[in-house]
Protein backbone atom coordinates (compact mmCIF):
# COMPACT_ATOMS: atom_id res chain seq x y z
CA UNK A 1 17.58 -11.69 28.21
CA UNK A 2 14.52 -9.96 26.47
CA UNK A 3 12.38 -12.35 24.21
CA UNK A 4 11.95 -11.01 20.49
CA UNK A 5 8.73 -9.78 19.87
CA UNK A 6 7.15 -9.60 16.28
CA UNK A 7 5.92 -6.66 14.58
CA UNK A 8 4.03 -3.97 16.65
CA UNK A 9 0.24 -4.78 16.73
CA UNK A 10 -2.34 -2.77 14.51
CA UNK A 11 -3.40 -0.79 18.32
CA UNK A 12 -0.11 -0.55 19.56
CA UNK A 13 1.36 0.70 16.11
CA UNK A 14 -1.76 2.86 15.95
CA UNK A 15 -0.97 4.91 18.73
CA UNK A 16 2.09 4.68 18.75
CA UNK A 17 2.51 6.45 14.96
CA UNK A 18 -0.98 7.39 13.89
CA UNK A 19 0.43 9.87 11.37
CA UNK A 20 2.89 7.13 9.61
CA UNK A 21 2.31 7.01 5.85
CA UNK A 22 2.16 4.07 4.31
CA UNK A 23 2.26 4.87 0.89
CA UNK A 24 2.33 8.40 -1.06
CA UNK A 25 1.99 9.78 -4.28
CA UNK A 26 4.47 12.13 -4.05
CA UNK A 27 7.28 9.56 -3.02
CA UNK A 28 8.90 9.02 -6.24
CA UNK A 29 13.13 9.02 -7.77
CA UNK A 30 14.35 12.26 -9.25
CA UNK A 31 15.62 11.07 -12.65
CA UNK A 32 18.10 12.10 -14.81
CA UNK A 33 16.18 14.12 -16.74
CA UNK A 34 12.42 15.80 -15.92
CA UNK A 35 11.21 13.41 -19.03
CA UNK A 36 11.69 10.35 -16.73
CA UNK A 37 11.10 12.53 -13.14
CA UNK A 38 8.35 12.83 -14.91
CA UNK A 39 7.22 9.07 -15.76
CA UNK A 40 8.53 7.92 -12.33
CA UNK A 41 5.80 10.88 -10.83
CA UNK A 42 3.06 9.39 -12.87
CA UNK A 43 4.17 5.56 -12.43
CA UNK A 44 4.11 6.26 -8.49
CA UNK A 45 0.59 7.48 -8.85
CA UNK A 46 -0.72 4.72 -10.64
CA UNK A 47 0.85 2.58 -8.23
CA UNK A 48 -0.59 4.58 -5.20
CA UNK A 49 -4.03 4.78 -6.92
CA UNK A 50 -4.05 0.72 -7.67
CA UNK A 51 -3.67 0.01 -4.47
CA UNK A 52 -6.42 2.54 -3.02
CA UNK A 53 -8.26 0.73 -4.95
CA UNK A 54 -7.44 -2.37 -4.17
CA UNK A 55 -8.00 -1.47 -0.05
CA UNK A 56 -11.06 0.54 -0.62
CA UNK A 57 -12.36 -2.56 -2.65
CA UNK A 58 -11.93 -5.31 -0.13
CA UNK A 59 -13.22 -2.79 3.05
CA UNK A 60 -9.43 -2.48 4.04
CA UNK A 61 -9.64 1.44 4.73
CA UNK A 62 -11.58 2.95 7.36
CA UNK A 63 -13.44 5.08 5.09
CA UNK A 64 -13.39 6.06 1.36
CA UNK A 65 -10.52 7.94 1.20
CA UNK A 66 -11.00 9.24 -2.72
CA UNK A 67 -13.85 8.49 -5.20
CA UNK A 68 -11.46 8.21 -8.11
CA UNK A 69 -8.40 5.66 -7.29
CA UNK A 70 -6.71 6.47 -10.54
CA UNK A 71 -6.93 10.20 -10.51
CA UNK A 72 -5.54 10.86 -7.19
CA UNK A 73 -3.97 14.48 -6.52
CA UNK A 74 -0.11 14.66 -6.15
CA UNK A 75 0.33 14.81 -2.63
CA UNK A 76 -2.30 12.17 -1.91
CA UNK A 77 -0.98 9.36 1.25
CA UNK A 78 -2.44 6.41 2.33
CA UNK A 79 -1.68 6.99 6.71
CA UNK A 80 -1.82 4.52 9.02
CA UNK A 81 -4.71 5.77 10.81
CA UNK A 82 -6.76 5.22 7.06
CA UNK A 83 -6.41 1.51 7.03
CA UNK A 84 -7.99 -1.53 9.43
CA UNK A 85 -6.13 -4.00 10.98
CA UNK A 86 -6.48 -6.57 8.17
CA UNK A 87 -5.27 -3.37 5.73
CA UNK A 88 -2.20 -2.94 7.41
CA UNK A 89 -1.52 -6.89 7.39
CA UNK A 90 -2.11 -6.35 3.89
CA UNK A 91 0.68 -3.77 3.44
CA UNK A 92 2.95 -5.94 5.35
CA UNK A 93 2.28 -9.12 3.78
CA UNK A 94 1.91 -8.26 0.07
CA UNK A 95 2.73 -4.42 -0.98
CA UNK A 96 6.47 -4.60 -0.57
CA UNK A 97 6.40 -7.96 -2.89
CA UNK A 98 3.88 -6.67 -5.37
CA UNK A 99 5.60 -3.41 -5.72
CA UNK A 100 8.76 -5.56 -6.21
CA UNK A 101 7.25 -7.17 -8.90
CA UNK A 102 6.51 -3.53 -10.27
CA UNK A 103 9.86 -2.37 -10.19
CA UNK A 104 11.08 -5.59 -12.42
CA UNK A 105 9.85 -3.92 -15.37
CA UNK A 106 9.08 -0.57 -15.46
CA UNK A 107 6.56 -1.32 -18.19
CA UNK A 108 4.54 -3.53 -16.22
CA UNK A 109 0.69 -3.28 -15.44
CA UNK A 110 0.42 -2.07 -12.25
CA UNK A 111 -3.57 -3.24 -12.10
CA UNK A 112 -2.36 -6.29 -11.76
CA UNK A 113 -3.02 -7.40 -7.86
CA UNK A 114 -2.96 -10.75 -8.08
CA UNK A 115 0.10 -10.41 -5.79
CA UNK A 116 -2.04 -8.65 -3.21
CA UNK A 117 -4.87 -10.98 -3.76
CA UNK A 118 -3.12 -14.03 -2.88
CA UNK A 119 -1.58 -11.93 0.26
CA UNK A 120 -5.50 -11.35 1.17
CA UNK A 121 -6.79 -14.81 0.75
CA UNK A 122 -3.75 -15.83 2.93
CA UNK A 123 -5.02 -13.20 5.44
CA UNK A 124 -8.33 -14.70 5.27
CA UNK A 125 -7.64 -18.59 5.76
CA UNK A 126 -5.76 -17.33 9.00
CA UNK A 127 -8.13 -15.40 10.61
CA UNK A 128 -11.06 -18.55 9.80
CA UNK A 129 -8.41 -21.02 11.98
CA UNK A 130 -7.98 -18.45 14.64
């Protein structure tokens, strides 16, 4: 009987799908109507663009991957390859539960990171006991 193993490590994950994207700005919902097609496009860029931010910020990304966050083109991605180890912990640990709290309210600010900040601190205090 094989033991379980955890989540691929940052190498092994790196090599293994250096091309995955992480997040996109063109990965949005087809709405009802091109009105809200519309406001889910833009809403998906914000939320893309926040969290550039947010990476490029705290020296989670390789390299600067656009001067302007919020005014990222359409097809902009965030790939695997872009982000450091502690970036892709990052994505793991906090962007699936602060773009849940997004997607409570579709009005909600999406500059707010505290959700990723806490995620990062968390990140932190590990790697100090390690």
């Amino acid at each position: 009987m094989m033991a379980k193993k955890g989540p691929l490590g940052y190498k092994e994950f790196l090599l293994k799908f250096p091309d995955w994207v992480l997040v996109s700005a063109n990965q949005f919902p087809t709405e009802a109507t091109p009105e809200l097609t519309e406001r889910s496009r833009r809403r998906q860029r914000e939320i893309v663009g926040t969290f550039l931010r947010f990476l490029q910020d705290h020296g989670l990304v390789r390299q600067v991957l656009h001067e302007d966050p919020p005014n990222i083109p359409n097809d902009f991605a965030i790939h695997l390859r872009d982000v450091t180890p502690d970036g892709l912990e990052i994505f793991r640990a906090g962007y699936l539960k602060w773009l849940e709290s997004l997607d409570r309210n579709v009005d909600s600010d999406t500059s707010d990171t505290k959700i990723l900040e806490k995620a990062l601190v968390a990140l932190r205090k590990k790697r100090e006991l390690q």
